[in-house]
Protein backbone atom coordinates (compact mmCIF):
# COMPACT_ATOMS: atom_id res chain seq x y z
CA UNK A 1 -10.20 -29.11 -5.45
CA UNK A 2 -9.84 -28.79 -1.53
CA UNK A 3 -9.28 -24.97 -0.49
CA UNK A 4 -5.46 -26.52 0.26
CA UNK A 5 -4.75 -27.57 -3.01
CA UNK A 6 -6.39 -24.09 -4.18
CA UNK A 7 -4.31 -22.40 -1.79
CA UNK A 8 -0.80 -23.85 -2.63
CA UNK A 9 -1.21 -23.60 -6.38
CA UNK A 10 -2.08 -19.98 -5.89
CA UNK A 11 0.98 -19.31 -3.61
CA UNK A 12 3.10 -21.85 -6.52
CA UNK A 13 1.46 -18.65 -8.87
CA UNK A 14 3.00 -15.77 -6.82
CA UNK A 15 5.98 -17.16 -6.81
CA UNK A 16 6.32 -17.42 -10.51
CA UNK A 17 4.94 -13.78 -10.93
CA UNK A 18 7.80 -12.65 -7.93
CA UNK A 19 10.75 -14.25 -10.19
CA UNK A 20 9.46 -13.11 -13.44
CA UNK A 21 8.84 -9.62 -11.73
CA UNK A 22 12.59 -9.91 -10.33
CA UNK A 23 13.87 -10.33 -13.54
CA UNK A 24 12.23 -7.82 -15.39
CA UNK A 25 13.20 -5.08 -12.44
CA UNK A 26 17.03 -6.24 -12.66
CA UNK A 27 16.74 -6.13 -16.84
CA UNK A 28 15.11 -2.71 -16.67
CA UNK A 29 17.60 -1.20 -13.83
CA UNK A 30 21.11 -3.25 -15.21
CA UNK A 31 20.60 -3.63 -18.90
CA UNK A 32 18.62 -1.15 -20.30
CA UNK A 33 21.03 0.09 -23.35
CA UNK A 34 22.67 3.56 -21.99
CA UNK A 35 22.59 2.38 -18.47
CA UNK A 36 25.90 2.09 -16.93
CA UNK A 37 25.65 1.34 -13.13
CA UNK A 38 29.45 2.18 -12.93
CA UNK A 39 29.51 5.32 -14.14
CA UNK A 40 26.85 6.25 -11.04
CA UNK A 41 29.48 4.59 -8.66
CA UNK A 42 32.27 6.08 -9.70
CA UNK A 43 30.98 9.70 -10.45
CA UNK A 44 31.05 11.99 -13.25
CA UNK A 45 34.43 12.26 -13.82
CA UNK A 46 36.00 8.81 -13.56
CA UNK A 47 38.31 7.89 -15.97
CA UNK A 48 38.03 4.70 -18.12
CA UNK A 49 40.66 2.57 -15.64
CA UNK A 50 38.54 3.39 -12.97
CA UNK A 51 35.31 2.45 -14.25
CA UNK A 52 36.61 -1.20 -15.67
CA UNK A 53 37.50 -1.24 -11.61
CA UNK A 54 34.36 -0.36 -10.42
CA UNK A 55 32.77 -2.49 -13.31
CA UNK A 56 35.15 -5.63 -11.53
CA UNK A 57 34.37 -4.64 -8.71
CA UNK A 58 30.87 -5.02 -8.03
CA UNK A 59 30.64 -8.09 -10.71
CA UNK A 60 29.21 -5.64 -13.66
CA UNK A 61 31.74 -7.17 -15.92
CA UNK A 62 30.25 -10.66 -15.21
CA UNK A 63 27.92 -12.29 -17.90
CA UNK A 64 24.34 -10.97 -17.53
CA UNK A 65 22.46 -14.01 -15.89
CA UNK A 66 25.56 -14.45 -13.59
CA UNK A 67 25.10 -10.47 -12.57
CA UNK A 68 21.49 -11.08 -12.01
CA UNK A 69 22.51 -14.41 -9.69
CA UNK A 70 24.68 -12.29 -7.47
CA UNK A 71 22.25 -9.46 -7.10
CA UNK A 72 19.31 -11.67 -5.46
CA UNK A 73 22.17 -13.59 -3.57
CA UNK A 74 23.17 -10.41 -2.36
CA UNK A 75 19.82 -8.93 -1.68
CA UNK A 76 17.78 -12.27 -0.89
CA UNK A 77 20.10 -14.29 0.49
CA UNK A 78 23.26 -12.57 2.24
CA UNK A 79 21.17 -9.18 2.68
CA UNK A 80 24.72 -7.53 2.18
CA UNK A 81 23.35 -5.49 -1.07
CA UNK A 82 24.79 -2.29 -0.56
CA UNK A 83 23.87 1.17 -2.16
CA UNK A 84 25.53 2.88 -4.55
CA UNK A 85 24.89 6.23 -3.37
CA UNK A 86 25.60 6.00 -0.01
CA UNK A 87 28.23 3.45 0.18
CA UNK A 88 28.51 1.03 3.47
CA UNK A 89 24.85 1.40 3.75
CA UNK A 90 22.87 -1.71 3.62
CA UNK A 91 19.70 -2.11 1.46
CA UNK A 92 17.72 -4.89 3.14
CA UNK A 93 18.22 -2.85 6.87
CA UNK A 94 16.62 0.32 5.01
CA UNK A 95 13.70 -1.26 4.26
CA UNK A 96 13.24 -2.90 7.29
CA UNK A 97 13.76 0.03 9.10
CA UNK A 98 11.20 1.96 6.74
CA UNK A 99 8.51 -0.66 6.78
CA UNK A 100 7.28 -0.26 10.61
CA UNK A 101 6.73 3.31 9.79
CA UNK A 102 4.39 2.36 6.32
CA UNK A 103 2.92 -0.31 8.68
CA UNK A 104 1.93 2.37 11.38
CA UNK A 105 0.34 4.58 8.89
CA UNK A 106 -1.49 2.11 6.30
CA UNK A 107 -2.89 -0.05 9.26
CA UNK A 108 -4.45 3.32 11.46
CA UNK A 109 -5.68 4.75 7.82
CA UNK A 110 -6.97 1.66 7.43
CA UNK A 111 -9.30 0.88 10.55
CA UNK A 112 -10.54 4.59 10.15
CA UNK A 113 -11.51 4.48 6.27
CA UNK A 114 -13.14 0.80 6.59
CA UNK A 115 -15.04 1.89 9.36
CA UNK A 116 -16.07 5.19 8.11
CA UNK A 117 -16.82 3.35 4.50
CA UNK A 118 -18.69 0.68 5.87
CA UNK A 119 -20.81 3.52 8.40
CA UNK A 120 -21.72 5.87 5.41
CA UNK A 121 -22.14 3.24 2.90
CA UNK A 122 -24.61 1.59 4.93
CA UNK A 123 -26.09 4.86 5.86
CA UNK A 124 -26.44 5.83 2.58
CA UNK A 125 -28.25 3.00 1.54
CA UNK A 126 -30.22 2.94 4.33
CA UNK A 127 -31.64 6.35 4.11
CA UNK A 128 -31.93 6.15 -0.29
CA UNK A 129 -34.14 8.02 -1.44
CA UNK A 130 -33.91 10.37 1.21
CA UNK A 131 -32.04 14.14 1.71
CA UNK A 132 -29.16 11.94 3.24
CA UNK A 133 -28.20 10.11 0.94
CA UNK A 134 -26.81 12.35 -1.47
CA UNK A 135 -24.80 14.10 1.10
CA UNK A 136 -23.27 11.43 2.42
CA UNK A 137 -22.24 10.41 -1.31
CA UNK A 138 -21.15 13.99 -1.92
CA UNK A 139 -18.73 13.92 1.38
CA UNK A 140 -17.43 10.65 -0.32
CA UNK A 141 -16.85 12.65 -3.65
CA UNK A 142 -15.22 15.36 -2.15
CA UNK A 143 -12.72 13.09 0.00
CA UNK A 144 -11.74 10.92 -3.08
CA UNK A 145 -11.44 14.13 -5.30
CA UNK A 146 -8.66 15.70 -2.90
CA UNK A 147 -5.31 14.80 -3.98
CA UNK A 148 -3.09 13.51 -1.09
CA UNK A 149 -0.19 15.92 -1.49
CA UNK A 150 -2.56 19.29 -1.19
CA UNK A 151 -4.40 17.54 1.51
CA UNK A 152 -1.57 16.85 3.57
CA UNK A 153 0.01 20.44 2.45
CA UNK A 154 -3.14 22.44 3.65
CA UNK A 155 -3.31 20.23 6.70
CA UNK A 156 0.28 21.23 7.47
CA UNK A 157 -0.35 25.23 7.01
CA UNK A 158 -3.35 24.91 9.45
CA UNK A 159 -1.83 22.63 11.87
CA UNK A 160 1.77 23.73 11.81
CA UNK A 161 1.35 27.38 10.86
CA UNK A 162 -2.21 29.00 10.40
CA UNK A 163 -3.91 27.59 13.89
CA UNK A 164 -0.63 25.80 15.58
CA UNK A 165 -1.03 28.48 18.30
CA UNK A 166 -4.62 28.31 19.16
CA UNK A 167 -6.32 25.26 18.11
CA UNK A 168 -3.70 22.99 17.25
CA UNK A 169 -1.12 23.56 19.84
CA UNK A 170 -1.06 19.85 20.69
CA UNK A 171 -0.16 18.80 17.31
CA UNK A 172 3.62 17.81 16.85
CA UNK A 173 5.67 19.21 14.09
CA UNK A 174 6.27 16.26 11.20
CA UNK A 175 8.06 13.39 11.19
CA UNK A 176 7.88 10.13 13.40
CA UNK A 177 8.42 8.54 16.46
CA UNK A 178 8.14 4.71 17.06
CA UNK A 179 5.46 2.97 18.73
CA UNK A 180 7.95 1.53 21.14
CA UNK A 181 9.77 4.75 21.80
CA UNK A 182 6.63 6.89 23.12
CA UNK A 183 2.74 4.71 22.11
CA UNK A 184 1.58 8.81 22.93
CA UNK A 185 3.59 10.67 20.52
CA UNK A 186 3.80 8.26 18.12
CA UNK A 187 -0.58 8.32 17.82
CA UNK A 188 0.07 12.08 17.72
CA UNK A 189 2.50 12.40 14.69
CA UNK A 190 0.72 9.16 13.03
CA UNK A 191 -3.38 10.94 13.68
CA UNK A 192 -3.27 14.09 10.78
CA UNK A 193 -1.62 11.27 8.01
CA UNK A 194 -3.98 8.63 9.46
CA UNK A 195 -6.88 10.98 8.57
CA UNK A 196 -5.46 12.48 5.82
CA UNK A 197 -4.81 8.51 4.21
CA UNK A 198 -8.44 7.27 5.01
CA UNK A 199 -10.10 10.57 3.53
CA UNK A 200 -9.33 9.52 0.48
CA UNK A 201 -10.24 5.75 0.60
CA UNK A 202 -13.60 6.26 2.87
CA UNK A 203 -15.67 7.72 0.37
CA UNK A 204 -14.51 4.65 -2.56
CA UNK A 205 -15.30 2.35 0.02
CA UNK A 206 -18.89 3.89 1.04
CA UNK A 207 -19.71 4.42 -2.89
CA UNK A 208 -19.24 0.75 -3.58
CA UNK A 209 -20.64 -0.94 -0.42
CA UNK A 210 -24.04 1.42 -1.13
CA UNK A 211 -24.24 0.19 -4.72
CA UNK A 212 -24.03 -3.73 -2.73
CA UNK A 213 -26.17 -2.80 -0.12
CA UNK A 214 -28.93 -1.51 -2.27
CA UNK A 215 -28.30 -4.44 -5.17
CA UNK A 216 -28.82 -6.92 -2.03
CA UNK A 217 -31.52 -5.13 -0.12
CA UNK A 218 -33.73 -6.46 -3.39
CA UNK A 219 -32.48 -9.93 -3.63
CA UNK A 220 -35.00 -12.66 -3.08
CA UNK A 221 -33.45 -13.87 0.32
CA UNK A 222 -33.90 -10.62 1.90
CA UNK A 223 -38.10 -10.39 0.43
CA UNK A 224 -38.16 -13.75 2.13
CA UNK A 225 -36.40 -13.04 5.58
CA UNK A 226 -38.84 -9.57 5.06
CA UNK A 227 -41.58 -12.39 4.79
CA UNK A 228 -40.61 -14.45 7.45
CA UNK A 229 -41.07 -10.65 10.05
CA UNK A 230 -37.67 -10.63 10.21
CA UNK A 231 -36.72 -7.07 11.64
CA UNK A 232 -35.27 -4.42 9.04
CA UNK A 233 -32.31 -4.19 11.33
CA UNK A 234 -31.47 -7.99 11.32
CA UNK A 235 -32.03 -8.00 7.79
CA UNK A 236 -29.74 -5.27 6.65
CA UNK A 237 -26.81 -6.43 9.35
CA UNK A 238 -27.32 -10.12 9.36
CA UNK A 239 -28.21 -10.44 5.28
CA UNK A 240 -27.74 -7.77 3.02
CA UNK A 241 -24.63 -6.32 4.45
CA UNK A 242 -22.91 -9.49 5.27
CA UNK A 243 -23.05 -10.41 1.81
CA UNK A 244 -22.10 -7.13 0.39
CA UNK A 245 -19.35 -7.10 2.63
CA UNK A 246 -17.41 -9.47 -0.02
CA UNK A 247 -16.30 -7.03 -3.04
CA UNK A 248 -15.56 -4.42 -0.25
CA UNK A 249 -12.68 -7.01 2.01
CA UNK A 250 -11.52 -8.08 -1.89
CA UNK A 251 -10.98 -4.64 -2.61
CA UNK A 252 -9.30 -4.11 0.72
CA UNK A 253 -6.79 -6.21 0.44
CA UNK A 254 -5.74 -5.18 -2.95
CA UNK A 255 -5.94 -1.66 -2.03
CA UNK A 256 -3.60 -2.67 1.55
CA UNK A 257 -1.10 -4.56 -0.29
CA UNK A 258 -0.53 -1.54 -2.95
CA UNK A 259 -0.22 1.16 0.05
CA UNK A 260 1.95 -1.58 2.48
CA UNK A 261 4.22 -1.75 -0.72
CA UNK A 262 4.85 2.37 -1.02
CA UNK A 263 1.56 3.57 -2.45
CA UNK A 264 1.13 5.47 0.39
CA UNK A 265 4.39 8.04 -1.26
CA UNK A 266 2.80 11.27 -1.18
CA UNK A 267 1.28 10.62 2.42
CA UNK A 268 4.72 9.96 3.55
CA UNK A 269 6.76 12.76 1.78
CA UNK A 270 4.34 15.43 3.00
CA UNK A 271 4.08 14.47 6.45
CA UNK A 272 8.22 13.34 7.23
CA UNK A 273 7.69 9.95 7.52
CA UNK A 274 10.52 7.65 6.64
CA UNK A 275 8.61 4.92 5.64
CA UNK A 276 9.03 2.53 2.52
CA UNK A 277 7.42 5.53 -0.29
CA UNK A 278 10.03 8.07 1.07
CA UNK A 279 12.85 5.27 0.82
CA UNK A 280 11.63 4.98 -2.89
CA UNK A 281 11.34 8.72 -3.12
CA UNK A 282 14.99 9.35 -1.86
CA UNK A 283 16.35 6.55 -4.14
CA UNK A 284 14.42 7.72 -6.87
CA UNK A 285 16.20 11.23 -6.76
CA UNK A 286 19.20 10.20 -6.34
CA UNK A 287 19.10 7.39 -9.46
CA UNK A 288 20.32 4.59 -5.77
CA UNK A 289 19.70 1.59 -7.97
CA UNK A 290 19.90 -1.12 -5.35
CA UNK A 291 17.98 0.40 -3.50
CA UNK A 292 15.31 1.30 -6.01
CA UNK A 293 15.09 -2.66 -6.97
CA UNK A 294 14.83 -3.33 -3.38
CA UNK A 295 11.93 -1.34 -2.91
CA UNK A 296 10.40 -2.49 -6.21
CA UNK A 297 10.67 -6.10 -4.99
CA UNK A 298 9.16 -5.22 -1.60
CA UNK A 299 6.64 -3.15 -3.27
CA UNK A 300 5.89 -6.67 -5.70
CA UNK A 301 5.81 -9.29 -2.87
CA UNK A 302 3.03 -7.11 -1.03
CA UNK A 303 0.77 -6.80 -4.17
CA UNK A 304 1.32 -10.32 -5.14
CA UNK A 305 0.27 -11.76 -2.18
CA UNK A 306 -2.60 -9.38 -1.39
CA UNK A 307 -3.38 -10.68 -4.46
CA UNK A 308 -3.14 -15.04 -3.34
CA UNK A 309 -5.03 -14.02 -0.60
CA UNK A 310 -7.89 -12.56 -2.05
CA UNK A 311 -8.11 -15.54 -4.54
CA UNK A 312 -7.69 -17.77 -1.45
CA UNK A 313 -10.51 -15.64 0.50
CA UNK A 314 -12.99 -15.78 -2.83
CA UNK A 315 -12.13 -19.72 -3.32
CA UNK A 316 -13.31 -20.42 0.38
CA UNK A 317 -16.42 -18.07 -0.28
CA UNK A 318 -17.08 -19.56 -3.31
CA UNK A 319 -16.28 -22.83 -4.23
CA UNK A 320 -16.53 -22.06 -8.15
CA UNK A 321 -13.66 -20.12 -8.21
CA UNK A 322 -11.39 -22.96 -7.04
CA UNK A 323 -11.95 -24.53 -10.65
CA UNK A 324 -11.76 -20.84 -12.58
């Protein structure tokens, strides 16, 4: 099977697992026994001729596979889904306001915890055996330990409150300002998150790639290129990282996919920024259905397709795993 062939069954895959996922959101949000979208609409008080209005309405009357066909059409299609909460508001503009915002933050965190993973993982492997190594694993430790809310929270006391008058005078308060608007402020309000993001992914990252680096640093091909008076630098950079470099970009897009789709919440709420985890967040609080699918379906298509292209990526790799 041609990596073509591999690649369009794959995507064939994701789009099975996005309509199954679809359904399941809209059965779970719509139907759940108890759950009466209406009621939400109309408020607390709404007597029983209002709520067979709202019920008409808005099509919750309508059998349930018809309901479900009008609420992708609406979402999918026309893009006209509106909240329930806050009504004239559009769903599908939320998001894509909100998702330049989660870009801005997920792609910065990224560059700085892939190369600060990659730097101490090698390191680390590099110098086993050695004084180094352990404390480069324990910074790891520590930066994975750290949950993201009381990282961000302490961040914010120093930066905002503790030291905002002598060191960190420079540092604007939270929130967010767009790329296009001002590139300056907009690296300033993105750095603390940035750093705060990729502290807790760098030391994952260098853990994992030092377990490759030292598994392929004993590998037959590298004795040979040793054998051959290949230099220790080639051979770690040109050999043994290269090919431990695999598990760590297959993790990376799983991991990129999950944050690009809201798991990057916490970072978001505790530093202001209105990207796609504070959307959930909001809608979340205030029970905003629509809205809540929405960002469940955005949320789905990003881990789904992280996921078809890291098959893709493994099936060009490795040829095997076309026929898995």
């Amino acid at each position: 099977m041609t990596v073509l062939a591999f690649a369009l069954k794959r995507f064939g895959s994701a789009l099975v697992v996005m309509f199954a996922i679809s359904v399941l959101v809209f059965l779970i949000f719509f139907a759940t026994p108890g759950v009466d979208p209406a009621a939400r609409i109309a408020g607390r008080n709404a007597d029983p001729a209002t709520l067979a209005q709202v019920r008409h309405s808005f099509g919750l009357d309508r059998p349930m596979p018809i309901r479900y066909l009008l609420m992708m059409r609406h979402l999918l299609i026309d893009r006209d889904l509106e909240s329930f909460v806050n009504r004239g508001s559009r769903v599908v503009p939320q998001i894509l306001q909100a998702t330049p915002v989660t870009l801005s933050l997920v792609i910065g965190a990224a560059l700085i915890w892939m190369t600060a993973g990659i730097l101490m993982g090698t390191a680390a492997a590099t110098l086993r055996g050695k004084a180094a190594d352990p404390l480069i694993m324990l910074v790891g430790v520590v930066g994975v330990s750290l949950p993201a809310y009381w990282l961000g929270e302490v961040v914010n006391l120093l930066t905002q409150k503790q030291l905002h008058d002598s060191l960190f005078s420079w540092v604007p308060p939270p929130g967010y300002v767009g790329l296009g608007q001002d590139p300056g402020q907009w690296a300033l309000h993105m750095l603390f998150p940035w750093l705060t993001l990729a502290l807790l992914y760098a030391g994952i990252y260098a853990r994992l790639l030092r377990g490759e680096v030292v598994t392929a640093l004993g590998e037959d091909y590298v004795r040979t290129a040793r054998a051959k008076g290949l230099s220790e630098r080639r051979i770690l950079v040109r050999h043994a990282l290269r090919c431990s470099l695999i598990p760590i970009v297959s993790l990376f897009g799983l991991d990129f996919g999950a944050l690009v789709g809201g798991a990057a919440l916490l970072t978001e709420v505790v530093f202001g920024l209105p990207g796609i985890g504070k959307l959930t967040f909001d809608a979340l609080q205030n029970l905003d259905l629509p809205v809540i699918m929405g960002t469940v379906l955005y949320a789905a298509f990003f881990v789904v397709l992280a996921n078809a292209l890291v098959d893709i990526l493994y099936a060009r790799l490795d040829p095997r795993a076309r026929h898995a």
